[in-house]
Protein backbone atom coordinates (compact mmCIF):
# COMPACT_ATOMS: atom_id res chain seq x y z
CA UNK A 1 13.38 205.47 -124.71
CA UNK A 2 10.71 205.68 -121.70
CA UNK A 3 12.32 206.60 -118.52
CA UNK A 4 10.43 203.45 -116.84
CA UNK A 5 11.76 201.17 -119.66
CA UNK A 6 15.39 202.73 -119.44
CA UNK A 7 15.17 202.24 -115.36
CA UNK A 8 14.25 198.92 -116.30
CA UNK A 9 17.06 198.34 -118.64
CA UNK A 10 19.82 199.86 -116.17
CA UNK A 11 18.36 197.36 -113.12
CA UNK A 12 18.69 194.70 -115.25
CA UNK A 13 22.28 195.12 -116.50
CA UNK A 14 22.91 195.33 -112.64
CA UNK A 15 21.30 191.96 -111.97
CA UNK A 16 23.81 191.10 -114.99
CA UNK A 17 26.99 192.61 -113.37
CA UNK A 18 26.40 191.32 -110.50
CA UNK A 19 25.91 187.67 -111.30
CA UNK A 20 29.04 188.08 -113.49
CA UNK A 21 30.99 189.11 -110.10
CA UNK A 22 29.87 186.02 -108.46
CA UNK A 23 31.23 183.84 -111.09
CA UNK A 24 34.19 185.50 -111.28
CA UNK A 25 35.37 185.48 -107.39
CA UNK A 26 33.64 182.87 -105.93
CA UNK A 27 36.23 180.31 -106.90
CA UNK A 28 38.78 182.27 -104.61
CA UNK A 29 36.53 182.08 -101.76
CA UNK A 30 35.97 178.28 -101.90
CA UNK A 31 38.89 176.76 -102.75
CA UNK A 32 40.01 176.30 -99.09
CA UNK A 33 37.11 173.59 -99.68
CA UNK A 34 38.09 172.31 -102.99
CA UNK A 35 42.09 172.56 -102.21
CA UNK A 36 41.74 169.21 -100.44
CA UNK A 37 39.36 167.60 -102.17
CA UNK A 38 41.26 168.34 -105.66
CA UNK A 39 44.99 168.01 -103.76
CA UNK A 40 45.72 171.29 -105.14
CA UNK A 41 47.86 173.83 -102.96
CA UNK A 42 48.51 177.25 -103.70
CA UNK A 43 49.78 176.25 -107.24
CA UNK A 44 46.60 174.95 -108.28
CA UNK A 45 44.83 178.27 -106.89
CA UNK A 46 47.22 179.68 -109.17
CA UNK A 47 46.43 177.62 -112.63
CA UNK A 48 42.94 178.24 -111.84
CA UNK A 49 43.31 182.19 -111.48
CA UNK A 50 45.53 182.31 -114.74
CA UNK A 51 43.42 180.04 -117.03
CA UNK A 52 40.34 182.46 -116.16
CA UNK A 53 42.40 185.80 -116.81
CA UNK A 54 43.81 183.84 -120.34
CA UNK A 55 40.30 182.67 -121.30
CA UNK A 56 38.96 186.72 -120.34
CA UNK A 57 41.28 188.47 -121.89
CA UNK A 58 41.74 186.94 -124.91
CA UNK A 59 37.94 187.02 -125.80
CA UNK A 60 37.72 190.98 -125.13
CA UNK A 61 38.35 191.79 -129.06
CA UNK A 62 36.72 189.39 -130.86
CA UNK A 63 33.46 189.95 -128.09
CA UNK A 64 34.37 193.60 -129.46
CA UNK A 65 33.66 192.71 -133.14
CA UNK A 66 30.85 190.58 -132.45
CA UNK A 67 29.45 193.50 -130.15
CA UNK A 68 29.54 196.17 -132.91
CA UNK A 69 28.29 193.65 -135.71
CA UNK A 70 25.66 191.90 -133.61
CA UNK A 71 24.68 194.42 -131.37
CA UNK A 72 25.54 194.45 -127.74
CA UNK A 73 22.64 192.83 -126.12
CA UNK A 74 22.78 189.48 -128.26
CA UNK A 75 26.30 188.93 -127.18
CA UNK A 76 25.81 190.14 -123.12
CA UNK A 77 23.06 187.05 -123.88
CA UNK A 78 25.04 184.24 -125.40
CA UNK A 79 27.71 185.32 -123.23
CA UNK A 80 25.70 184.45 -120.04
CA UNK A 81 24.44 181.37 -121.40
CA UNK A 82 28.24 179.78 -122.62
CA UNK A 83 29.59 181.11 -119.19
CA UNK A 84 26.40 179.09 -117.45
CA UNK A 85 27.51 175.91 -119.47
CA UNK A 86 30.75 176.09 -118.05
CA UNK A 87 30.26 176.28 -114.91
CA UNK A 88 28.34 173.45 -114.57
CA UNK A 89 31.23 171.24 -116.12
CA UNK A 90 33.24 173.16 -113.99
CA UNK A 91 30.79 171.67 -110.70
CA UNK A 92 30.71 168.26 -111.68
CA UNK A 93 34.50 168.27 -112.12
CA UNK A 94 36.61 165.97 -110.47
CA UNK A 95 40.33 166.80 -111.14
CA UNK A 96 42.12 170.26 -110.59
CA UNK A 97 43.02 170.09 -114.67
CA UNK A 98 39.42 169.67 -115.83
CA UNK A 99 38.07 172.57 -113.21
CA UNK A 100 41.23 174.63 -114.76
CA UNK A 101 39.84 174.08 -118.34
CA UNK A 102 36.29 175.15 -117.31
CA UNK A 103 37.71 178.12 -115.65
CA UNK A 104 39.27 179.34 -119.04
CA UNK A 105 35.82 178.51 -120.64
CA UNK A 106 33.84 180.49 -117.70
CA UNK A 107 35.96 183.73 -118.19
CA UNK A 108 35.71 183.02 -121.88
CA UNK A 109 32.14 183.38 -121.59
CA UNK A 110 32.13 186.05 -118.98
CA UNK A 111 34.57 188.15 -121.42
CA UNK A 112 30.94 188.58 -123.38
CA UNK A 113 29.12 190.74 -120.80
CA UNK A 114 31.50 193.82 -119.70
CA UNK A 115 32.22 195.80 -122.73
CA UNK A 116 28.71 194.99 -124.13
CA UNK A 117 27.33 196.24 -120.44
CA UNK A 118 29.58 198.97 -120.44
CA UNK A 119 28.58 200.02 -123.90
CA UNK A 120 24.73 199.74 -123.28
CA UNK A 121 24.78 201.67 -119.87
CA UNK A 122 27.03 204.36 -120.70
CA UNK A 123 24.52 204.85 -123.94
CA UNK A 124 21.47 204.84 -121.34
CA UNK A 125 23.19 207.14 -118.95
CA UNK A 126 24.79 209.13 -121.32
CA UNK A 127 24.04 213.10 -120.46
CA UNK A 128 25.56 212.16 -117.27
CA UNK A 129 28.95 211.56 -118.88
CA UNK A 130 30.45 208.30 -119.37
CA UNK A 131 31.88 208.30 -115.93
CA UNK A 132 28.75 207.46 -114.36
CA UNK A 133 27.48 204.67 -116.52
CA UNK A 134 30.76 203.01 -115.94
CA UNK A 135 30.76 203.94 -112.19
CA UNK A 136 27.15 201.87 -111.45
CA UNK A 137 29.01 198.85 -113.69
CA UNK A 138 31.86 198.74 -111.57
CA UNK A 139 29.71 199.21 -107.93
CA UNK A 140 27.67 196.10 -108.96
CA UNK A 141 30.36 194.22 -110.06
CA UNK A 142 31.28 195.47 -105.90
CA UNK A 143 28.25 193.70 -104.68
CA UNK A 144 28.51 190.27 -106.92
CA UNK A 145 32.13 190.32 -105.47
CA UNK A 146 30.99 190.51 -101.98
CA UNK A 147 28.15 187.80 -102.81
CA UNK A 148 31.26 185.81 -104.44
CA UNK A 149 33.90 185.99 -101.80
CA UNK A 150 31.87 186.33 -98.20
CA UNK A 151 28.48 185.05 -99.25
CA UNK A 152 30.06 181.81 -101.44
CA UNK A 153 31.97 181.09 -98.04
CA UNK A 154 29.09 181.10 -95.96
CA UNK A 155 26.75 179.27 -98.46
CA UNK A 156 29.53 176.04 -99.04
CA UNK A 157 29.14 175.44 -95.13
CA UNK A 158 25.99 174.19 -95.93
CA UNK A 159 25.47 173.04 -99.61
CA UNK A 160 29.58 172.18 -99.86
CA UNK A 161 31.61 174.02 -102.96
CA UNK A 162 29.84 171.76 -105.68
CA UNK A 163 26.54 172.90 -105.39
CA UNK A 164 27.68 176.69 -104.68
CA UNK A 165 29.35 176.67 -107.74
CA UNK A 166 26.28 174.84 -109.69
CA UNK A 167 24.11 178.14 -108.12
CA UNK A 168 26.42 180.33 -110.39
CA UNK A 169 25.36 178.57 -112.99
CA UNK A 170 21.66 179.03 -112.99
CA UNK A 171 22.10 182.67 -111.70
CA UNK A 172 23.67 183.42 -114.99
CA UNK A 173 20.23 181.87 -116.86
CA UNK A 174 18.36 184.07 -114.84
CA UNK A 175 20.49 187.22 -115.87
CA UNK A 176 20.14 186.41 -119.62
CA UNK A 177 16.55 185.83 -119.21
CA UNK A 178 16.13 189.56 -117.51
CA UNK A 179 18.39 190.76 -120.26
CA UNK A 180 15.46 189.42 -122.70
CA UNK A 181 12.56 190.88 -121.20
CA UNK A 182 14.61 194.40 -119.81
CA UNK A 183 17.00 195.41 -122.82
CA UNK A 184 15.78 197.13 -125.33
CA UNK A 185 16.85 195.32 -128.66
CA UNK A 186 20.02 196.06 -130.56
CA UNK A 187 20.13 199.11 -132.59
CA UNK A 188 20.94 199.11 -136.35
CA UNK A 189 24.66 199.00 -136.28
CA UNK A 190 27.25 199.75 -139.55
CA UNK A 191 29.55 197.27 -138.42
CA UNK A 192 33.43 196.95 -138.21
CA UNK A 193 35.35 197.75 -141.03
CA UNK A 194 38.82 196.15 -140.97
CA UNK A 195 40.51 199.79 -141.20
CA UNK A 196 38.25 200.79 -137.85
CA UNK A 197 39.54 197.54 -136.23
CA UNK A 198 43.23 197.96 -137.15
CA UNK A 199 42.35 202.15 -135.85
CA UNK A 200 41.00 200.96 -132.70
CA UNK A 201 43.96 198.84 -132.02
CA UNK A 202 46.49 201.51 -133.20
CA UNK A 203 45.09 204.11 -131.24
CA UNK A 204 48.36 204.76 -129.03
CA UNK A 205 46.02 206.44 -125.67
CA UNK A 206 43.95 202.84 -125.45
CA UNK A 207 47.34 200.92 -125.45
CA UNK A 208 48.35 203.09 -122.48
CA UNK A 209 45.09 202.71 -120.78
CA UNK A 210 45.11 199.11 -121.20
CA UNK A 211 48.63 199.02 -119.93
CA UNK A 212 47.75 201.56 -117.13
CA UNK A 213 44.66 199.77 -116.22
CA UNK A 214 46.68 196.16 -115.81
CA UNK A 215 48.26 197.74 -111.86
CA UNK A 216 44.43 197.93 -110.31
CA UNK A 217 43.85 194.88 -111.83
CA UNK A 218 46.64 193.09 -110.50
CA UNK A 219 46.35 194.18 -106.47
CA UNK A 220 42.76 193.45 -107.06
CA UNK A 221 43.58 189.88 -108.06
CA UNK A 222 46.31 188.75 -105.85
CA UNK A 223 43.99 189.87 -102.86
CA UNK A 224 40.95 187.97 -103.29
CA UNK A 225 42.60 185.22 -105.16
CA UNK A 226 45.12 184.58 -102.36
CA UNK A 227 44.43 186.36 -98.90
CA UNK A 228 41.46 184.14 -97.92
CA UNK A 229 43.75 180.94 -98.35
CA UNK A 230 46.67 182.83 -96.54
CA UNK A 231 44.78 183.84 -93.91
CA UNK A 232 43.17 180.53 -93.60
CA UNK A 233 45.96 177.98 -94.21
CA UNK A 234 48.75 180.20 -93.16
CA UNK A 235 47.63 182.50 -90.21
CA UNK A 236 44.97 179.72 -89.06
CA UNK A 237 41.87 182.14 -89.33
CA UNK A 238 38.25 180.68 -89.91
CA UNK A 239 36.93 180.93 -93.16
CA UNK A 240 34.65 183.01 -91.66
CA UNK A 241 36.98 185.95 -90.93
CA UNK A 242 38.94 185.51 -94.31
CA UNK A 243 36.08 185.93 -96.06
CA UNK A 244 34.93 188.79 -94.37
CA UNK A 245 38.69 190.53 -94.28
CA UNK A 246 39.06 189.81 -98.30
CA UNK A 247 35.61 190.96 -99.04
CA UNK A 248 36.74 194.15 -98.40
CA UNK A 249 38.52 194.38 -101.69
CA UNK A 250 34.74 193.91 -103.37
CA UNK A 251 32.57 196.27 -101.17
CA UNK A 252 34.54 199.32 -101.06
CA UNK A 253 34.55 199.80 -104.71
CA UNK A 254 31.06 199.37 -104.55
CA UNK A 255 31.43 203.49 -103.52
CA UNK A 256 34.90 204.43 -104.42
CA UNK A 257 34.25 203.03 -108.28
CA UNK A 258 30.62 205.43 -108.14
CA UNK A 259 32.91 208.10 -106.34
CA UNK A 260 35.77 207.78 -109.29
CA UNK A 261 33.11 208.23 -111.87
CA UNK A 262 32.45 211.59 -110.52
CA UNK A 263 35.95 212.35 -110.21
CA UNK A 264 36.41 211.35 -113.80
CA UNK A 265 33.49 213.27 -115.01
CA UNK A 266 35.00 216.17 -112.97
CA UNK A 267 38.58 216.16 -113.53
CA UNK A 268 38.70 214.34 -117.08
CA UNK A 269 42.05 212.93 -116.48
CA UNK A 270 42.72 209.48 -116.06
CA UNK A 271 46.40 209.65 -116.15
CA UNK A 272 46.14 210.97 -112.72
CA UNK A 273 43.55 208.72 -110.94
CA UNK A 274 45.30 205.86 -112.06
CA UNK A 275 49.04 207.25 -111.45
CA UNK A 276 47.76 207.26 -107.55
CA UNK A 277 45.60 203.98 -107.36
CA UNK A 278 48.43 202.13 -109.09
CA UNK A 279 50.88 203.51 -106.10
CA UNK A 280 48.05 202.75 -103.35
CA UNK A 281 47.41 198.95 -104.93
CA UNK A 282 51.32 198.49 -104.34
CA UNK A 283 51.39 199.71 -100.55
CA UNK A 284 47.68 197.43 -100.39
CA UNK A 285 49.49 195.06 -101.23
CA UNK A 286 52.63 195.24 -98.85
CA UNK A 287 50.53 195.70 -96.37
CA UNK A 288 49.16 191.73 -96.69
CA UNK A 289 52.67 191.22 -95.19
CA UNK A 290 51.94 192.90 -92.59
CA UNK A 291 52.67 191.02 -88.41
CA UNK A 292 48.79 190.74 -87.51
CA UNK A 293 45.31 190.64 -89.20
CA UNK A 294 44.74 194.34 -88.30
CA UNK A 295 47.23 195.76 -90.57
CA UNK A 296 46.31 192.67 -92.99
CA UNK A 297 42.71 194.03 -92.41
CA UNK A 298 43.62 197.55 -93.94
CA UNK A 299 44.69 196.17 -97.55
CA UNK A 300 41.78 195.16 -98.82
CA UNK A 301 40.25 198.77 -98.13
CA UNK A 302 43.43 200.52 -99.55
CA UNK A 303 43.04 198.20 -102.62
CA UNK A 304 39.37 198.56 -103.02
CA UNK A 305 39.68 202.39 -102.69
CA UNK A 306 41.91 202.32 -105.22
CA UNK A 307 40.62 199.81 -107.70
CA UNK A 308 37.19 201.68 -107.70
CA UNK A 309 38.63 204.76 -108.73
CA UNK A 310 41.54 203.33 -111.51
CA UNK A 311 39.30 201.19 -113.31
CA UNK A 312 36.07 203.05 -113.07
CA UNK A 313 38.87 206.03 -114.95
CA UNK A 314 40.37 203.99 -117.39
CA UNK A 315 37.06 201.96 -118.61
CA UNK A 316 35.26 205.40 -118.53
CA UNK A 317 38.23 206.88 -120.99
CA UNK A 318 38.71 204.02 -123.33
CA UNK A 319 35.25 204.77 -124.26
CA UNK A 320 35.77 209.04 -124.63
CA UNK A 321 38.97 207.94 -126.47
CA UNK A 322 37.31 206.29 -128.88
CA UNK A 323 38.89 208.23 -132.28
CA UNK A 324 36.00 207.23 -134.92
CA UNK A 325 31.97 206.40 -134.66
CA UNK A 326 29.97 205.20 -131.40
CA UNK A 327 29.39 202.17 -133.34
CA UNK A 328 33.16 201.15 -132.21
CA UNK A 329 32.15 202.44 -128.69
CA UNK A 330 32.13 198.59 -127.42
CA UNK A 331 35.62 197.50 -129.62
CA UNK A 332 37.19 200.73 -127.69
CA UNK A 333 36.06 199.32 -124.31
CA UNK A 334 37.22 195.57 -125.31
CA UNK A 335 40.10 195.95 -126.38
CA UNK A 336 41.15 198.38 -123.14
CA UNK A 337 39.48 195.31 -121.27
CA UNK A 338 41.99 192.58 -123.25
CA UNK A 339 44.71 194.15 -122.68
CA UNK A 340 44.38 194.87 -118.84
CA UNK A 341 42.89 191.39 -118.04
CA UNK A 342 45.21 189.23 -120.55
CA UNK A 343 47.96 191.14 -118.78
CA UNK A 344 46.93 190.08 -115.48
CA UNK A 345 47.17 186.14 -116.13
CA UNK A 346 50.71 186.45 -115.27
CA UNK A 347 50.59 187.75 -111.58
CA UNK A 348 48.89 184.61 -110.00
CA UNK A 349 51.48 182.43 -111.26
CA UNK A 350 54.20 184.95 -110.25
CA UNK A 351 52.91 184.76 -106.40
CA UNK A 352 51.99 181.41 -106.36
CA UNK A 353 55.53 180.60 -107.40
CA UNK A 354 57.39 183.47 -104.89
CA UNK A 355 54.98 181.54 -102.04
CA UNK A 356 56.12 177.99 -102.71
CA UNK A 357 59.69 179.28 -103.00
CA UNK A 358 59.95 181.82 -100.49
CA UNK A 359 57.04 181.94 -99.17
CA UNK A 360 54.18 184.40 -98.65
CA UNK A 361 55.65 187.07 -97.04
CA UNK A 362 58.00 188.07 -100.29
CA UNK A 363 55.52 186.95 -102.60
CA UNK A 364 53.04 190.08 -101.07
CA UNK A 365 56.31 192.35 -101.85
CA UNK A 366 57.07 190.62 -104.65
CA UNK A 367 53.41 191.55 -106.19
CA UNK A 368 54.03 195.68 -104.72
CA UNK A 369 57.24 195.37 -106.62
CA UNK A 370 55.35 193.58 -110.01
CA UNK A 371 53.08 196.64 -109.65
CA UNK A 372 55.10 199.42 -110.11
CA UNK A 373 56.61 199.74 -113.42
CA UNK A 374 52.79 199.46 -114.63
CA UNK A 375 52.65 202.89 -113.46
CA UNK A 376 55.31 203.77 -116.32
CA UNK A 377 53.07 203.87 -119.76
CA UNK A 378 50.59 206.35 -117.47
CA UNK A 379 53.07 208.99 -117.97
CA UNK A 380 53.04 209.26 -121.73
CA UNK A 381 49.19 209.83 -121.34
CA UNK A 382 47.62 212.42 -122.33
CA UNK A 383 46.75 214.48 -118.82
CA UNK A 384 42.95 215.19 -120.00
CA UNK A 385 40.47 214.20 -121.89
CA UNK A 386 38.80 216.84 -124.32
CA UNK A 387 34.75 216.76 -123.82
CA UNK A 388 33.29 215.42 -127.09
């Protein structure tokens, strides 16, 4: 492939990332706005967080199949496209139910562009080691979160959170459209066998990744899910400020996920890097309960330290771990990807429920508590990863 065209190709998967980010945290940042409107509290934030994380995670496989038998670039298209659809229902909404059903729809849809970007980068980047292909994935998914939490905030002070959302929408046209002209097409593929599928999902070192991968995840979520509505309804900070605190969480990995695609290149051991960022989410995420906004300010950049580096590891090894062809390269990432997300529906309702009952000062230990027995499947591991 020409260098120019593969430049090309790795821009454009950016542009893709990106405007997947923004669809996926932009909800968190504007529901201060649709709260009232939808007379939703911090339950309804909740439903909405969990329905996404079902509709995500339980896509991941067959997106896996589809990936290998299709090719990747046809689904990271029809992925964008369904995910578009939804979110305009999900605009013109008018009860917290319906919006809750499009949510499960949007991450449905979004479940079609990470393994199939992850698989297409890593492929274009690939004497670099799969660290790095994975690394520029996860930093743009940093920038679309920073777009999604801080610059959705700003943008619903003057369009309002229907319209913001409705710009999601067409953003995701534009990134299947660049995905058309700037991907080179899908390579001949064997397909999945149904003895590689059942191999893939019996491999015992992607179950423990998956599992392993599930405590980034979770700090990750609870932050910019919940700590711009805490820090708005609770604390009485302007959206402004919340936005800007929580945002955090999304621009630090835009370095610390390239930075833990070096270290995973380097050190070939994810059992390690995640070990540590699991152990750094839960103190992140204590420190939310902290007595002022300047220890509350210093979570989000624990967190995004350490989500950068966990999940840039564990993606990056699902796909070295990978026991049979490259053509199962994407399942390998997918189903890595289902477990960790479909694991990570649970959390939101956990909090939301310690908040109502307790309220949010337990629920922040509650989810450092939640997050360490994840750490457990980590140590049965292997400690490195053998260079292919």
């Amino acid at each position: 492939m020409h260098r120019r065209s593969t430049r090309l190709a790795i821009v454009s998967l950016i542009l893709v990332t990106v405007v997947y980010a923004i669809n996926w945290f932009n909800v968190g940042a504007l529901y201060y706005l649709m709260g009232p409107d939808l007379q939703g509290g911090v339950s309804g934030l909740g439903a909405l967080t969990s329905s996404f994380f079902v509709g995500i995670g339980l896509m991941q496989i067959p997106v896996g199949i589809m990936s290998a038998n299709l090719g990747p670039r046809r689904v990271l298209i029809i992925g964008q496209v369904v995910a578009s659809i939804a979110v305009v229902g999900e605009s013109l909404s008018s009860q917290l139910i319906q919006i809750t059903i499009f949510r499960f729809f949007i991450g449905a849809g979004l479940a079609f562009v990470f393994s199939p970007s992850v698989a297409i980068i890593t492929r274009l980047t690939e004497r670099n080691g799969s660290g790095t292909g994975v690394g520029i994935v996860q930093s743009s998914f940093g920038v679309g979160g920073l777009l999604g939490l801080l610059g959705w905030t700003l943008l619903a002070t003057y369009l309002a959170w229907r319209p913001s959302l409705a710009l999601g929408a067409l953003l995701l046209l534009l990134g299947a459209l660049s995905c058309v002209f700037f991907i080179p097409g899908d390579q001949r593929e064997a397909g999945v066998s149904f003895n590689g599928l059942v191999r893939i999902l019996r491999e015992k070192s992607l179950l423990l990744l998956g599992l392993g991968v599930i405590g980034p995840n979770l700090g990750s979520i609870l932050v910019f899910s919940f700590l711009p509505y805490y820090l708005e309804k609770e604390l009485g900070t302007s959206a402004a400020i919340a936005g800007l605190v929580a945002s955090a969480i999304v621009i630090v990995p835009i370095f610390s996920a390239l930075w833990g695609g070096r270290l995973y290149n380097k050190t070939r051991n994810p059992r390690l890097l995640l070990i540590v960022s699991s152990l750094s989410i839960s103190a992140s995420l204590a420190l939310c309960a902290g007595p002022n906004l300047l220890v509350i300010a210093t979570s989000p950049v624990v967190g995004g330290l350490a989500f950068g580096v966990g999940t840039t590891a564990g993606i990056a090894a699902s796909r070295d771990m990978n026991p049979i062809e490259k053509t199962y390269d994407s399942l390998a990432i997918a189903w890595v990807s289902a477990i960790s997300l479909f694991g990570s529906f649970w959390p939101p309702i956990v909090f939301s429920y310690l908040a109502n009952a307790f309220g949010y000062t337990q629920a922040w230990f509650g989810g450092a508590i939640m997050d360490l027995p994840l750490i457990i499947p980590l140590l049965f591991l292997a400690k490195r990863v053998p260079h292919e």
